[in-house]
N, C-alpha and C. Protein backbone atom coordinates (compact mmCIF):
# COMPACT_ATOMS: atom_id res chain seq x y z
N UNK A 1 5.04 -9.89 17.29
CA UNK A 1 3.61 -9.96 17.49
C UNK A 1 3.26 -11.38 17.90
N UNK A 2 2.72 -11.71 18.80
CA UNK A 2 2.08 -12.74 19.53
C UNK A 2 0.67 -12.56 20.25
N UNK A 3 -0.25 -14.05 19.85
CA UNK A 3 -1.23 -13.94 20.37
C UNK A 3 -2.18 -15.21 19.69
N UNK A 4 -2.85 -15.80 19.79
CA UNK A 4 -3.87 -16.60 19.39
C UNK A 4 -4.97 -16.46 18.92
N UNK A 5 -5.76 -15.10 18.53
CA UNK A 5 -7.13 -14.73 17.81
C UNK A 5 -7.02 -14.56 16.22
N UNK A 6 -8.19 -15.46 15.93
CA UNK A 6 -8.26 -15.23 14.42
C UNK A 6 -8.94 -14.32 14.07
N UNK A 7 -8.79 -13.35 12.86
CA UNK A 7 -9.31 -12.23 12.47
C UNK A 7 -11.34 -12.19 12.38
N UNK A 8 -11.51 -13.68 12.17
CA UNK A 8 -12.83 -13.98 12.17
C UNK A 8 -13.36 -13.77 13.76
N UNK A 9 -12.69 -13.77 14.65
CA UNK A 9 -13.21 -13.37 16.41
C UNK A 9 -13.78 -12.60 16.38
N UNK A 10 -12.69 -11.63 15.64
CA UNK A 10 -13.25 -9.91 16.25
C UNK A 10 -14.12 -9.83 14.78
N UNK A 11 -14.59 -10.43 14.19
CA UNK A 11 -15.51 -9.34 13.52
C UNK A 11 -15.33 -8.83 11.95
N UNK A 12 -13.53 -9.67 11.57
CA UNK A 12 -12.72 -9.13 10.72
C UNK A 12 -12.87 -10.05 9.85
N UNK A 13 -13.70 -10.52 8.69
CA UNK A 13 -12.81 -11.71 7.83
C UNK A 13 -11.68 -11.76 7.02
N UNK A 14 -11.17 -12.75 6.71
CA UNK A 14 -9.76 -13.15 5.88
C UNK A 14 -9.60 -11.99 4.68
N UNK A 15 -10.76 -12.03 4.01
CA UNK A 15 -10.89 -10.43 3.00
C UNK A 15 -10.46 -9.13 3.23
N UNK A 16 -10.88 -8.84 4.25
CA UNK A 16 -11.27 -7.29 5.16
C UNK A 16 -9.88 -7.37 5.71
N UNK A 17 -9.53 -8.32 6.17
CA UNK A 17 -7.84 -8.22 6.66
C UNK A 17 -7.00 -8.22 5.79
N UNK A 18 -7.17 -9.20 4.89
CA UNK A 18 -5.89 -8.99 3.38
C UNK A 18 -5.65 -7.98 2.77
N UNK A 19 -7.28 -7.10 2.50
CA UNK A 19 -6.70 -6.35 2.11
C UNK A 19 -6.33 -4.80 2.67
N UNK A 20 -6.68 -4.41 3.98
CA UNK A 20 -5.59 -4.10 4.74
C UNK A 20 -4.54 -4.18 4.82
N UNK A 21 -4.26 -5.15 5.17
CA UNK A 21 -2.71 -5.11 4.96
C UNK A 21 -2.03 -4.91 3.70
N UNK A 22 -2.36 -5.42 2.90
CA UNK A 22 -1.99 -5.22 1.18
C UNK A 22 -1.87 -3.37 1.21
N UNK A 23 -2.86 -3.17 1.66
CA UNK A 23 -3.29 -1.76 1.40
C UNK A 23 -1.89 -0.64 2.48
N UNK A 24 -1.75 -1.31 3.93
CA UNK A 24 -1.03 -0.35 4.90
C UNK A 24 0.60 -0.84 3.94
N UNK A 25 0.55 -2.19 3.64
CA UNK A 25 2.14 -2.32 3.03
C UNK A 25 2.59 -1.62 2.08
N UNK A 26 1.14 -1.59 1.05
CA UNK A 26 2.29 -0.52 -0.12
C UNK A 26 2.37 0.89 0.22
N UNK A 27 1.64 1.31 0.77
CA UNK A 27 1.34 2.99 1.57
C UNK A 27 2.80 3.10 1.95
N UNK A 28 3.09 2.32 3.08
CA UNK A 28 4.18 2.69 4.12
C UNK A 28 5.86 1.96 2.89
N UNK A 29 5.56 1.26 2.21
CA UNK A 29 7.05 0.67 1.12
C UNK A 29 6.49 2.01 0.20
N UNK A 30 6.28 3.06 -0.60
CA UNK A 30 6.03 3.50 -1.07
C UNK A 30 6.14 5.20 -0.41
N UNK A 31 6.31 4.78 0.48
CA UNK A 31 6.81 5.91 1.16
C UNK A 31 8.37 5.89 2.09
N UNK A 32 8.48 4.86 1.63
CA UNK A 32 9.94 4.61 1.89
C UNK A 32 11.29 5.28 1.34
N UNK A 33 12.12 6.05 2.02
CA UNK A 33 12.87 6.53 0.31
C UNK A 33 14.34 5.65 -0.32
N UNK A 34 14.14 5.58 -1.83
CA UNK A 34 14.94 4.88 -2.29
C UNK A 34 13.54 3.97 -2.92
N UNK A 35 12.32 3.55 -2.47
CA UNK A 35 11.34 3.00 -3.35
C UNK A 35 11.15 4.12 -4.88
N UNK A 36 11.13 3.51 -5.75
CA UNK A 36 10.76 4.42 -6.74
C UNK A 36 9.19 3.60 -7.08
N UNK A 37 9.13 2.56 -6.84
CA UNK A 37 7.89 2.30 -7.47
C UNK A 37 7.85 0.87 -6.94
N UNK A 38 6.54 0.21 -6.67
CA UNK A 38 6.18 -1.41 -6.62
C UNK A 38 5.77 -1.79 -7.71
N UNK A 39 6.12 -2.98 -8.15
CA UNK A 39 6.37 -3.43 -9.23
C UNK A 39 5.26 -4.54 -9.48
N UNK A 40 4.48 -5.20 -10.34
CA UNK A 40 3.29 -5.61 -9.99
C UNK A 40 4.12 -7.32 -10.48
N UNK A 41 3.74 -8.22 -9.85
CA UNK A 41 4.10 -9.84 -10.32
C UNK A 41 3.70 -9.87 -11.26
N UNK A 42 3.78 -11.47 -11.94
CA UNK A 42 3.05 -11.84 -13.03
C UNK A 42 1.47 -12.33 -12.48
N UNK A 43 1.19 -12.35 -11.26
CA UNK A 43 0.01 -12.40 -11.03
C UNK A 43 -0.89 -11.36 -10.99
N UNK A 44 -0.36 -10.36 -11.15
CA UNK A 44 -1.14 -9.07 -11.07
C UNK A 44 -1.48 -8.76 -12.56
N UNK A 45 -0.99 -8.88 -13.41
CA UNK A 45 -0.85 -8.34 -14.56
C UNK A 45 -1.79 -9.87 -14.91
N UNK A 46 -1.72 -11.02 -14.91
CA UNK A 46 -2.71 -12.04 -15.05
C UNK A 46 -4.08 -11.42 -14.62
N UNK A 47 -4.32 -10.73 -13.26
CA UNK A 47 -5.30 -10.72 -12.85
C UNK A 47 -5.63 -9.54 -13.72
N UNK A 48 -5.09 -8.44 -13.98
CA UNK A 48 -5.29 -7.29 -14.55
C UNK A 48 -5.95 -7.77 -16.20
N UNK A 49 -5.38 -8.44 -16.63
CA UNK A 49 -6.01 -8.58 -17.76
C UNK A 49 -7.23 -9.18 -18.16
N UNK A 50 -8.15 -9.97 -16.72
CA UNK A 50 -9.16 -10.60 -16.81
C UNK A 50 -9.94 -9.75 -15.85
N UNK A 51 -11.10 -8.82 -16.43
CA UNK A 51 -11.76 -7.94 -15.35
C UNK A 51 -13.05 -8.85 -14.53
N UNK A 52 -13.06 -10.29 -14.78
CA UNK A 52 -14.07 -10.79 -14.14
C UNK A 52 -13.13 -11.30 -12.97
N UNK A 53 -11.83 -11.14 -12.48
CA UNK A 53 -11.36 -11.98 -11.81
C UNK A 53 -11.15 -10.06 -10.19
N UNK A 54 -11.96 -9.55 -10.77
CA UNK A 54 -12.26 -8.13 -9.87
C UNK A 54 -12.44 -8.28 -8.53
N UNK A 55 -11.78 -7.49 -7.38
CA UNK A 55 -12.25 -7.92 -5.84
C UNK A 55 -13.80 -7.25 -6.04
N UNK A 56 -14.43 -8.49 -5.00
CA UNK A 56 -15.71 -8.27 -5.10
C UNK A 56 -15.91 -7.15 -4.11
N UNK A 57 -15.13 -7.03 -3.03
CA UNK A 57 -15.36 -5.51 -2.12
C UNK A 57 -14.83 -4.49 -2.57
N UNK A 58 -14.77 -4.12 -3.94
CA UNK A 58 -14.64 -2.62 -4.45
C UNK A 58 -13.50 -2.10 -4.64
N UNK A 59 -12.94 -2.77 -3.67
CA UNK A 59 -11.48 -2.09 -3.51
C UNK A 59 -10.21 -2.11 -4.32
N UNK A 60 -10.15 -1.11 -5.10
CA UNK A 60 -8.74 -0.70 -5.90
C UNK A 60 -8.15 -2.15 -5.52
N UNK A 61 -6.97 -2.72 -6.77
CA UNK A 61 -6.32 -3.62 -6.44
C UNK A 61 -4.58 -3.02 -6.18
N UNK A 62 -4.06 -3.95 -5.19
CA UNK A 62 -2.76 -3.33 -4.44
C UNK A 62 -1.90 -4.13 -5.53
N UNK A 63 -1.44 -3.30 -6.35
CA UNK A 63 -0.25 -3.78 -7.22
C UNK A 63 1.30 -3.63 -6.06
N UNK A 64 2.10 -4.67 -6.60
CA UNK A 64 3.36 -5.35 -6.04
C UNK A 64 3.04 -5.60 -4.16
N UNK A 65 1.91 -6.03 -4.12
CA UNK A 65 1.90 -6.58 -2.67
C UNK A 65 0.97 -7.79 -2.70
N UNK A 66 1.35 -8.30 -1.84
CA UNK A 66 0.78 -9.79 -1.84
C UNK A 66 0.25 -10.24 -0.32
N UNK A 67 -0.83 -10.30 0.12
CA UNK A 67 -1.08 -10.72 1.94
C UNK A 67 -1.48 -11.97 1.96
N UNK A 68 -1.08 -13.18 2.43
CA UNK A 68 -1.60 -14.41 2.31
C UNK A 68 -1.76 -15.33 3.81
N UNK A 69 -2.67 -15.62 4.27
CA UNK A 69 -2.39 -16.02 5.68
C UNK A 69 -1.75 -17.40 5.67
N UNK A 70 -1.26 -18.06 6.76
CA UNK A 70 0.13 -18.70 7.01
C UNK A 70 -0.60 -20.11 7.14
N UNK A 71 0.07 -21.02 7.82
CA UNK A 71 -0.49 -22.75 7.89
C UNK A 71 -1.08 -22.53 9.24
N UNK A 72 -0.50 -21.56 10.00
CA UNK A 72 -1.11 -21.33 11.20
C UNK A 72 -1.88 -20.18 12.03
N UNK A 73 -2.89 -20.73 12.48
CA UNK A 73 -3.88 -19.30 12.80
C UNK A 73 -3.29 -17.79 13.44
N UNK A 74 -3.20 -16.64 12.82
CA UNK A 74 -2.74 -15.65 13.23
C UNK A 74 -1.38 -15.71 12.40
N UNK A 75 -0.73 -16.02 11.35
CA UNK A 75 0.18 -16.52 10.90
C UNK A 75 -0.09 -15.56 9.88
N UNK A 76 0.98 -14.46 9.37
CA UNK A 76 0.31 -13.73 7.74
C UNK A 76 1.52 -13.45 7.42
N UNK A 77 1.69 -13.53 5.88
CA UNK A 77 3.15 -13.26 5.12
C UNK A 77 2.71 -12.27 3.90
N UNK A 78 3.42 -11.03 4.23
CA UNK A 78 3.46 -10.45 2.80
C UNK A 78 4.56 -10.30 2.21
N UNK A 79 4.06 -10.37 0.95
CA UNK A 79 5.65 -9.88 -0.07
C UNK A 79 5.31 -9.05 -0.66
N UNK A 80 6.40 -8.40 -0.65
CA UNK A 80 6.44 -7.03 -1.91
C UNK A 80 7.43 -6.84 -3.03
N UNK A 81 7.01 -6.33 -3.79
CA UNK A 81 8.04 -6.29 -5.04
C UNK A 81 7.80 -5.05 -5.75
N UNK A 82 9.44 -4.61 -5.55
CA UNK A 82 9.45 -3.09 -6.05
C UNK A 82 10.78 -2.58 -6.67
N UNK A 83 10.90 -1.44 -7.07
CA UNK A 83 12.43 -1.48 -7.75
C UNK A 83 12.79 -0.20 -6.95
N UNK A 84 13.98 0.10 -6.89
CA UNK A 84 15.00 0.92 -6.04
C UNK A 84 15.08 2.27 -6.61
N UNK A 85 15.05 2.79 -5.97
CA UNK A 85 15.83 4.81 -7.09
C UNK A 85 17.55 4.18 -7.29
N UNK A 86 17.91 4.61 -8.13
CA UNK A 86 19.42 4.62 -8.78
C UNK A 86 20.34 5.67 -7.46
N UNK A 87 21.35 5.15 -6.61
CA UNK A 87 21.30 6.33 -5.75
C UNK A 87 21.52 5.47 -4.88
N UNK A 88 20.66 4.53 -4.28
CA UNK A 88 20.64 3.69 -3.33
C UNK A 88 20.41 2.19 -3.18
N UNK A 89 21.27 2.32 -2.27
CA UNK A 89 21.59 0.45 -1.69
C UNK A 89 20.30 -0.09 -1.38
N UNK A 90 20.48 -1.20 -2.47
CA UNK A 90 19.03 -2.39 -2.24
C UNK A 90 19.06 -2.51 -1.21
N UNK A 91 19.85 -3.61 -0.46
CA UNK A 91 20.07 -3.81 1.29
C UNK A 91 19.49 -2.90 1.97
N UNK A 92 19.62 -1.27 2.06
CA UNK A 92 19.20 -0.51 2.72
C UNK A 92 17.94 -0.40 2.59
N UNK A 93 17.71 -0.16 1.06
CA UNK A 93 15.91 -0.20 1.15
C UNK A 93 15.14 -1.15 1.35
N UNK A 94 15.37 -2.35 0.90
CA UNK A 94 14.96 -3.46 1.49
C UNK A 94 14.69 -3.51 2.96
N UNK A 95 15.48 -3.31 3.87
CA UNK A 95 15.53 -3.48 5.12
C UNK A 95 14.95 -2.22 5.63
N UNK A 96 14.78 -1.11 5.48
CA UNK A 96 13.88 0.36 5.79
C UNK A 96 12.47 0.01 5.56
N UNK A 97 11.96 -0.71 4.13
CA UNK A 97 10.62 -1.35 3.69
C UNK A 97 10.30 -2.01 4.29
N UNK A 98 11.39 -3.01 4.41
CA UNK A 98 10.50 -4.42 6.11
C UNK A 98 10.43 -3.89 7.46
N UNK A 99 11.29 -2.96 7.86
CA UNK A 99 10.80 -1.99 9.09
C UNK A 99 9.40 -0.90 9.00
N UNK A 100 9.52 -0.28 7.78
CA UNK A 100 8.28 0.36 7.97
C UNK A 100 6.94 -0.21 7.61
N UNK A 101 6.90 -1.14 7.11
CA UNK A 101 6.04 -2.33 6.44
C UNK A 101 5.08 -2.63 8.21
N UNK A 102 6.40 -3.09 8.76
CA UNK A 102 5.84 -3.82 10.16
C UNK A 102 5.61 -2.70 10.95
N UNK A 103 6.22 -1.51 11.54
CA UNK A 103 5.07 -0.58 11.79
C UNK A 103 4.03 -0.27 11.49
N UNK A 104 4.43 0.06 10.33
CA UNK A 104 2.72 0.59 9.93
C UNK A 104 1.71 -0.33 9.82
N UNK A 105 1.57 -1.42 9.95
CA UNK A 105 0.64 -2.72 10.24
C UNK A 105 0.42 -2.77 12.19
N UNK A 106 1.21 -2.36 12.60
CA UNK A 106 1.17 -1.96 13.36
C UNK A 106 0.24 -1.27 14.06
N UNK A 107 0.49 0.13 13.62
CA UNK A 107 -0.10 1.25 13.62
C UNK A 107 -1.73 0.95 12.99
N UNK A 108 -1.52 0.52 12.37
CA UNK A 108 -2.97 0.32 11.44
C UNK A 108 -4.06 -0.70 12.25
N UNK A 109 -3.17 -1.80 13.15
CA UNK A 109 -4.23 -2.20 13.85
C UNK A 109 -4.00 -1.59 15.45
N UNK A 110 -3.72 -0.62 15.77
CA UNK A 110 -3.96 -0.23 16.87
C UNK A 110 -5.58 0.44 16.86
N UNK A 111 -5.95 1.03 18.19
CA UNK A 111 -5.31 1.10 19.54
C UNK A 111 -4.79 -0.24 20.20
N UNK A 112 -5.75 -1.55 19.38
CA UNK A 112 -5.37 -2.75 19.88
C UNK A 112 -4.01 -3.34 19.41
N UNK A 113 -3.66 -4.46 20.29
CA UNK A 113 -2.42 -5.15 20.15
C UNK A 113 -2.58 -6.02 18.37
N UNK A 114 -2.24 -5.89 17.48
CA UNK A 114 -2.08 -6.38 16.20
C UNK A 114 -2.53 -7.78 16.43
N UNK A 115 -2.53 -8.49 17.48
CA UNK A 115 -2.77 -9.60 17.78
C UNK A 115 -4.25 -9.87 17.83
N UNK A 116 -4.54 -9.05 18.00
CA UNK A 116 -6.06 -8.89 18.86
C UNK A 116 -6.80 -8.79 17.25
N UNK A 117 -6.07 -8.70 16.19
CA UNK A 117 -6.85 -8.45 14.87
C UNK A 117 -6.29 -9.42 13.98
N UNK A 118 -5.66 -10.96 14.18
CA UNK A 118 -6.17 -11.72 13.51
C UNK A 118 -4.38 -12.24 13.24
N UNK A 119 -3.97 -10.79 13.46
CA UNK A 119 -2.42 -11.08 13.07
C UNK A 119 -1.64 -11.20 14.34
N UNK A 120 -1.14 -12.43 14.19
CA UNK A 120 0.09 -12.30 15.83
C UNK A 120 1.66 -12.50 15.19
N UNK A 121 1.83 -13.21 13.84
CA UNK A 121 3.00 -13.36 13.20
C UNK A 121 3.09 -12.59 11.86
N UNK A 122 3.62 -11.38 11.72
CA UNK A 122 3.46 -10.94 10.23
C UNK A 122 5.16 -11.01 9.90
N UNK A 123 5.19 -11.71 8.54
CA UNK A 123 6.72 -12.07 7.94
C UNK A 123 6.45 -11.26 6.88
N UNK A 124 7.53 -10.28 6.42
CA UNK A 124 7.64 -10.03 5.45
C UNK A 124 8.56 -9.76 4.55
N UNK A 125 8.23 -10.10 3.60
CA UNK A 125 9.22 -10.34 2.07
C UNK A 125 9.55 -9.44 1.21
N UNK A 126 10.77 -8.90 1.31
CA UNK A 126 10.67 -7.82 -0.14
C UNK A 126 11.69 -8.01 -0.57
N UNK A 127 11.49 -8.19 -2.11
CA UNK A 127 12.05 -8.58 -3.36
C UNK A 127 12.20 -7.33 -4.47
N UNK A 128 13.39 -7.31 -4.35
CA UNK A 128 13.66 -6.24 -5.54
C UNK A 128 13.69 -6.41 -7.01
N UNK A 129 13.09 -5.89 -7.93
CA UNK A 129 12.49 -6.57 -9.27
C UNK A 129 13.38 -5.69 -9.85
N UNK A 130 13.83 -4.29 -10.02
CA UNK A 130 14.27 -3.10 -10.92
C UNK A 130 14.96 -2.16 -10.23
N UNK A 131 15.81 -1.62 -11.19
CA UNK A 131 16.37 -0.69 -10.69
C UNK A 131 15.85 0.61 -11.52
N UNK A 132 15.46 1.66 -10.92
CA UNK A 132 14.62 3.03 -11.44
C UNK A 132 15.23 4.60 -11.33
């Protein structure tokens, strides 16, 4: 993905995009097979336990995903953290999760070029926490 527009161009702020993506990553790792489950950080479970620290746009919070934009404009990194079914190779799921991860972000900002919505570099991270 390449391109130079920040999500604020079109219309999108840093919010409205994070959590999108937060939202298309665990959908598509969660439908991955060999995911048994995403696993929430210790920041989630921090945030979980303080209900004033609540997204102010309503929106359900995305346990074991993380969207954070980069040092550079159009720049976004997510990580995920999830544990494996018993059965199958981390390596494999790992690497099926970062392929379908980046489609479906993909997909999610079409008809336009992913670029065109704020994201031109998406890196992503997945970290295996458990085995399930």
């Amino acid at each position: 993905m390449s391109g130079a527009h920040s999500a604020e161009d079109l219309g999108r702020t840093e919010r409205e995009l994070r959590a999108l993506l937060q939202r298309t990553a665990a959908e598509a790792a969660r439908a991955t097979p060999g995911v048994a489950y995403l696993r929430p950080g210790l920041g989630d479970l921090v945030r979980g336990a303080v209900p004033l620290l609540a997204p102010a746009d309503g929106q359900p919070r995305v346990t074991g995903v993380r969207a954070e934009p980069g040092d550079a404009p159009g720049l976004w990194r997510v990580r995920i953290h999830l544990a494996v079914r018993r059965g199958h190779r981390a390596l494999d799921v790992v690497r099926a999760v970062r392929t379908e991860v980046t489609s479906a972000v993909q997909r999610a900002l079409a008809p336009e070029a992913p670029d065109q919505h704020g994201v031109a570099t998406l890196t992503v991270t997945v970290t295996v926490t458990d085995l399930a």
